[in-house]
Protein backbone atom coordinates (compact mmCIF):
# COMPACT_ATOMS: atom_id res chain seq x y z
CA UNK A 1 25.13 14.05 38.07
CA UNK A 2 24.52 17.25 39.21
CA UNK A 3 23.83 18.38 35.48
CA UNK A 4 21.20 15.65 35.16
CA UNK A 5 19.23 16.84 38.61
CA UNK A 6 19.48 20.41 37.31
CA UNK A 7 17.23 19.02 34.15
CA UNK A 8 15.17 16.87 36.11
CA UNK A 9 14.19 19.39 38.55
CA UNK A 10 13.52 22.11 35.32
CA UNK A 11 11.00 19.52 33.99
CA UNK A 12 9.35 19.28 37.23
CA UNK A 13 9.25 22.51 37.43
CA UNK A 14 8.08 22.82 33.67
CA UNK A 15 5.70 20.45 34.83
CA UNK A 16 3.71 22.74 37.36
CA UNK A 17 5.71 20.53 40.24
CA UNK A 18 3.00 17.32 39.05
CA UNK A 19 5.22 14.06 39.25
CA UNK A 20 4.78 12.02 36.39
CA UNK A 21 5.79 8.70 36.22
CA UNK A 22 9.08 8.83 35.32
CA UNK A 23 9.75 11.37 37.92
CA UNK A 24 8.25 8.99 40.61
CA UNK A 25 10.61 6.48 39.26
CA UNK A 26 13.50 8.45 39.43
CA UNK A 27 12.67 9.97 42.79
CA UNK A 28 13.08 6.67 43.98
CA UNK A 29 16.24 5.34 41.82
CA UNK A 30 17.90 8.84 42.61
CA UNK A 31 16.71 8.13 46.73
CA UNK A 32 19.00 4.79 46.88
CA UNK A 33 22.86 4.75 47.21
CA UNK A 34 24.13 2.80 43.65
CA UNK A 35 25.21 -0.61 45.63
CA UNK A 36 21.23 -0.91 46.33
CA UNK A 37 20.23 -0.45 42.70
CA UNK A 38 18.99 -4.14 41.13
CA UNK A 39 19.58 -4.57 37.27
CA UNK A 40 16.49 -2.83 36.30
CA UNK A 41 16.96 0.26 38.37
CA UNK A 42 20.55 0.58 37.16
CA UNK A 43 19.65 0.77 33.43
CA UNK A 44 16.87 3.04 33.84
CA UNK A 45 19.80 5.26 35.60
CA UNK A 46 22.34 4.87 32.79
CA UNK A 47 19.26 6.42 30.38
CA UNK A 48 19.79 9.65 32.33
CA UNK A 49 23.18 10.06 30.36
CA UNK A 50 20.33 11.01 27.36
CA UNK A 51 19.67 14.14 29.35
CA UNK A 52 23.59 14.75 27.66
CA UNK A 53 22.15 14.96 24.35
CA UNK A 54 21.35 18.02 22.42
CA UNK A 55 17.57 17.84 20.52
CA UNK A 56 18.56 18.24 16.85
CA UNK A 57 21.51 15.50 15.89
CA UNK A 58 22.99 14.39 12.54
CA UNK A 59 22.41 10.75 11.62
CA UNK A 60 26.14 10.33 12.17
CA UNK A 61 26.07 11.51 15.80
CA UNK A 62 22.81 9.13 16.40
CA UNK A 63 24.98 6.32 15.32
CA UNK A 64 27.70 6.64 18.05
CA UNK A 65 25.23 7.31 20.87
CA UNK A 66 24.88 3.75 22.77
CA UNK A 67 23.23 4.12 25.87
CA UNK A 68 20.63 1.56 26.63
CA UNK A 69 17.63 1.81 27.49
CA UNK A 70 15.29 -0.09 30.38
CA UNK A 71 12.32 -0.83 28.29
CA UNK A 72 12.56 -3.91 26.55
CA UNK A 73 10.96 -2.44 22.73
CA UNK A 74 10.56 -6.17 21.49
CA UNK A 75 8.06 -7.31 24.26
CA UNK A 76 5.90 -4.07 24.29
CA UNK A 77 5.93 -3.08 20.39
CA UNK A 78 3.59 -5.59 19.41
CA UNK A 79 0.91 -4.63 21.82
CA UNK A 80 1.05 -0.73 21.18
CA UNK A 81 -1.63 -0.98 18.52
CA UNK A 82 -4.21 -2.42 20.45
CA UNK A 83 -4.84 -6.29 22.13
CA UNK A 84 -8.29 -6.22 22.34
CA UNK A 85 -8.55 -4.28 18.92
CA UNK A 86 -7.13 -2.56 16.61
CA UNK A 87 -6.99 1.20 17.01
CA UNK A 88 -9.54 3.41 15.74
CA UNK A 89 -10.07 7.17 15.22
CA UNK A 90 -13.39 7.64 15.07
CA UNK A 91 -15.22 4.77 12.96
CA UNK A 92 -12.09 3.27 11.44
CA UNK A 93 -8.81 1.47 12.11
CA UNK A 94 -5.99 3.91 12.20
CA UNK A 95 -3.01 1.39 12.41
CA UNK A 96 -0.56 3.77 14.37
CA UNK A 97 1.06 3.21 17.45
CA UNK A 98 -0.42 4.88 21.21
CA UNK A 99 3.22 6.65 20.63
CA UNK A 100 2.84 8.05 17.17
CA UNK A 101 -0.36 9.44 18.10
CA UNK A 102 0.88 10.72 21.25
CA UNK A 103 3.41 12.36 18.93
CA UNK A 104 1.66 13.44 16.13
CA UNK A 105 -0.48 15.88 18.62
CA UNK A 106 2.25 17.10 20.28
CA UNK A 107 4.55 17.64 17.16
CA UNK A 108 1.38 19.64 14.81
CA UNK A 109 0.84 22.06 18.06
CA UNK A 110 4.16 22.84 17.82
CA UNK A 111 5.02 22.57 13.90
CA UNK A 112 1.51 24.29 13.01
CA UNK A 113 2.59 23.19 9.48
CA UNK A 114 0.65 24.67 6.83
CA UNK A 115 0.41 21.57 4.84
CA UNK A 116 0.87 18.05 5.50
CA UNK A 117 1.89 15.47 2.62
CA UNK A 118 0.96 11.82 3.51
CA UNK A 119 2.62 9.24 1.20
CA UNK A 120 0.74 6.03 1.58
CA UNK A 121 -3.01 7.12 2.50
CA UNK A 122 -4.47 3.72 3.26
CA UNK A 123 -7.98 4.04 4.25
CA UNK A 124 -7.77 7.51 4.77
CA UNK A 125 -7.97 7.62 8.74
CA UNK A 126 -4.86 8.61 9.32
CA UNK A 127 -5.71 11.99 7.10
CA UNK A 128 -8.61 12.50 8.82
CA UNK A 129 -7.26 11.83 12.22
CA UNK A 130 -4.34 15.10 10.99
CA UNK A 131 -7.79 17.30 9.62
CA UNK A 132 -9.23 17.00 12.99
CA UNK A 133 -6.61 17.89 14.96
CA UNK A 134 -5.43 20.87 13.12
CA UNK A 135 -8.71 21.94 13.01
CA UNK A 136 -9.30 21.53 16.47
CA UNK A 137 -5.58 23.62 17.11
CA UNK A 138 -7.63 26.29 14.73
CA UNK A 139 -4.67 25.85 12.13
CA UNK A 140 -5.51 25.99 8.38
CA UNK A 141 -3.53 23.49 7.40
CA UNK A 142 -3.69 21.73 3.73
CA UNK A 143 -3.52 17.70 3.81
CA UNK A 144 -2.70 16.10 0.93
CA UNK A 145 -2.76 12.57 0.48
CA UNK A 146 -1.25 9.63 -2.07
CA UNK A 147 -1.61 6.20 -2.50
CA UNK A 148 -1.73 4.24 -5.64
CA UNK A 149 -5.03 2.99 -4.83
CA UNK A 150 -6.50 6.22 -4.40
CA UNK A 151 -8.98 7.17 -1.42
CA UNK A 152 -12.72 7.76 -2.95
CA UNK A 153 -14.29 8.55 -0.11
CA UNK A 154 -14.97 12.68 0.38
CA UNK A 155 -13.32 14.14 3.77
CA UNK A 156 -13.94 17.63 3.95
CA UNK A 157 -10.48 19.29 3.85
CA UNK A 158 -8.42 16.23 2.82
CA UNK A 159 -7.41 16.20 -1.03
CA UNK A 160 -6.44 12.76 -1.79
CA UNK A 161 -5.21 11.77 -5.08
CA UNK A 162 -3.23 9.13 -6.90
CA UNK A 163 0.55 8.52 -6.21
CA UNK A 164 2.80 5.96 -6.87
CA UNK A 165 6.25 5.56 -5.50
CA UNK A 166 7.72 2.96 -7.82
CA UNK A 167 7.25 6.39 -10.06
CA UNK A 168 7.71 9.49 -7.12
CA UNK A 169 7.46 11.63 -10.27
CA UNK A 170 3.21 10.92 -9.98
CA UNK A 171 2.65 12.93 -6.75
CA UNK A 172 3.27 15.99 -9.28
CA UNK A 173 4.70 19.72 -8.57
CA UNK A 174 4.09 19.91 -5.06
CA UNK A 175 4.79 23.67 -4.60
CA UNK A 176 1.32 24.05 -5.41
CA UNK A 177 0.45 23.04 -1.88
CA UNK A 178 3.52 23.72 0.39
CA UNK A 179 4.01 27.90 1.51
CA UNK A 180 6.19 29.70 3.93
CA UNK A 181 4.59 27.81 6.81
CA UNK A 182 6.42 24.43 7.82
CA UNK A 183 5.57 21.19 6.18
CA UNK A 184 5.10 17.90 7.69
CA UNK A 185 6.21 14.99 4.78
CA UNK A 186 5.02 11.63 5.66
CA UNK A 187 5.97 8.62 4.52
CA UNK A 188 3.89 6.09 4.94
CA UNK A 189 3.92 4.22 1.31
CA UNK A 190 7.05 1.76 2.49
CA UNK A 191 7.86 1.65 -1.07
CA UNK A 192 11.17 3.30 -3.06
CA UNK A 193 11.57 4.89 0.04
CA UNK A 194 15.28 6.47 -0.97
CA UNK A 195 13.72 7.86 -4.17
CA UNK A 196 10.14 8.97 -2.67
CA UNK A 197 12.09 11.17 0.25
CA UNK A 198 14.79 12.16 -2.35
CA UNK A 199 12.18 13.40 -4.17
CA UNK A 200 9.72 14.92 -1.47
CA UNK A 201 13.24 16.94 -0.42
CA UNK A 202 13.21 19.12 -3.82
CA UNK A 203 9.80 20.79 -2.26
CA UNK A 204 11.40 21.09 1.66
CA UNK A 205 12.62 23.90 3.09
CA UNK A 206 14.50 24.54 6.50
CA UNK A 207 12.58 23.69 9.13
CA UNK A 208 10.50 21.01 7.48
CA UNK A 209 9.88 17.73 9.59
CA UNK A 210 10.08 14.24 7.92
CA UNK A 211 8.18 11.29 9.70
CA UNK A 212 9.39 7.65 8.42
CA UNK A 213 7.04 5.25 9.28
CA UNK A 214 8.06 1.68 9.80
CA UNK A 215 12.04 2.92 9.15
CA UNK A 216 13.03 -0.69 10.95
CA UNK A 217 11.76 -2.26 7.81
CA UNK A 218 13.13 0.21 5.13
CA UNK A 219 16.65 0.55 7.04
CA UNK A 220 18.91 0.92 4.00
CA UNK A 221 16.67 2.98 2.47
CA UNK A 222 16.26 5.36 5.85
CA UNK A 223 19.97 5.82 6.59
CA UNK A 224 20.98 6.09 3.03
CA UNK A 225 18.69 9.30 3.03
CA UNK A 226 19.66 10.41 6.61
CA UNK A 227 23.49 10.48 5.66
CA UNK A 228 23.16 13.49 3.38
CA UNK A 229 23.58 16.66 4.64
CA UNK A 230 21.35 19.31 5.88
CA UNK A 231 19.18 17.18 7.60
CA UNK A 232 18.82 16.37 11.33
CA UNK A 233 16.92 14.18 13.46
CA UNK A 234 14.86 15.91 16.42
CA UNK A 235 15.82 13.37 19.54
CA UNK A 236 13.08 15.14 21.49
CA UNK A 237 10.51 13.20 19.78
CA UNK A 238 12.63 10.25 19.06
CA UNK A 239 13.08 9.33 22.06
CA UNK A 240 10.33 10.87 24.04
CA UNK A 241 9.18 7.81 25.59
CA UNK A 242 12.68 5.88 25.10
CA UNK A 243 15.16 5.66 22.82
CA UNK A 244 13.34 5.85 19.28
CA UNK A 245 10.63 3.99 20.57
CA UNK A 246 7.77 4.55 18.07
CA UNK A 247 6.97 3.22 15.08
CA UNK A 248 9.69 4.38 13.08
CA UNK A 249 11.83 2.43 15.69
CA UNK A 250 14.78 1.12 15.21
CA UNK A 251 18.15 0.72 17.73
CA UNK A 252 20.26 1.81 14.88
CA UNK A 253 19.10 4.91 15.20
């Protein structure tokens, strides 16, 4: 235990000694002898044992990590895109999770990729949503865009063109776009998943990030990929507000 408070106390401290809400939660679990603990309490203890965990894991390693969790993903999934409404950035529905775009900011500040490939552009908010924000971290970062029904609309600094990933051929020589700076691939199509990402991984290099929307959907597809080797998953955002509960959730993994 004593390894666990060590952690807790260097994200307090990391913190600027501000309790969040987890550490008022845990103040309070951490206050109580274990005989006192109700059901609740005593799973939201057992997720401490995540505090084991290094950041960067193959998918093997995810696999034989079972610790549960408190939150209960199936009740609170289908309200993290809005109730009232759908989500919107700016004037138009973004269709991402209060997660993803929690960790889409956090993850570009850090990444500062110099280009960002979105398969599956939609209506083109979620590309505009990524402009914004690297603009606004004064990065000068290229976003490219595909979709097989191909964006019109003109976004300064977005190039969107056609794609399709029954053919992952289509989205062309992509070296064209990608430098020395990291590279954020998206996938976001849903579609020939295995083949898209096998393909997307001839233009990666070390220190590339890969974010699988939707992965519960696209499971085979998703682990078939994550098997091979070289490539990691970062638990840090995985789990950053329980175990890989985001989008590209799944309990698998």
């Amino acid at each position: 235990m004593n390894e666990f408070l060590d952690k807790l106390k260097k994200k307090y401290l990391d913190q600027k000694s501000i309790s969040n809400y987890f550490d008022n939660l845990y103040n309070h679990i951490l206050s109580k002898p274990q005989s006192e603990l109700n059901s609740e309490e005593l799973l939201a203890l057992s997720a401490l044992d995540t505090l084991k965990n290094e950041r960067f894991v193959t998918f093997n390693e995810r696999a034989q990590q079972n610790i549960p969790w408190p939150q209960s993903y199936a009740i609170v999934h289908y309200y993290t895109q809005g109730f009232q409404s759908s989500i919107k950035w700016k004037d138009n529905f973004i269709f991402k999770t209060v997660y993803d775009l929690s960790l889409f900011q956090m993850l570009l500040w850090e990444l500062r990729p110099g280009c960002i490939v979105e398969i599956g552009s939609g209506n083109g908010s979620s590309a505009e949503f990524f402009r914004d924000l690297t603009k606004i971290y004064n990065l000068d970062t290229k976003i490219i865009s595909f979709d097989n029904n191909q964006v019109t609309k003109n976004i300064e600094g977005v190039n969107f063109f056609y794609g399709d990933s029954n053919n992952p051929e289509s989205f062309g020589n992509l070296n064209q776009f990608v430098n020395s700076s990291p590279t954020l691939f998206i996938e976001d199509a849903h579609v020939n998943v295995y083949e898209t990402l096998k393909y997307l991984l001839n233009f990666a290099k070390p220190g590339d990030y890969f974010f699988i929307e939707d992965s519960r959907d696209i499971l085979n597809d998703v682990s078939k990929i994550l098997s091979e080797d070289g490539l990691f998953l970062d638990l840090h955002y995985m789990d950053f507000f329980g175990r890989s509960c985001s989008y590209d959730q799944n309990n698998n993994f």
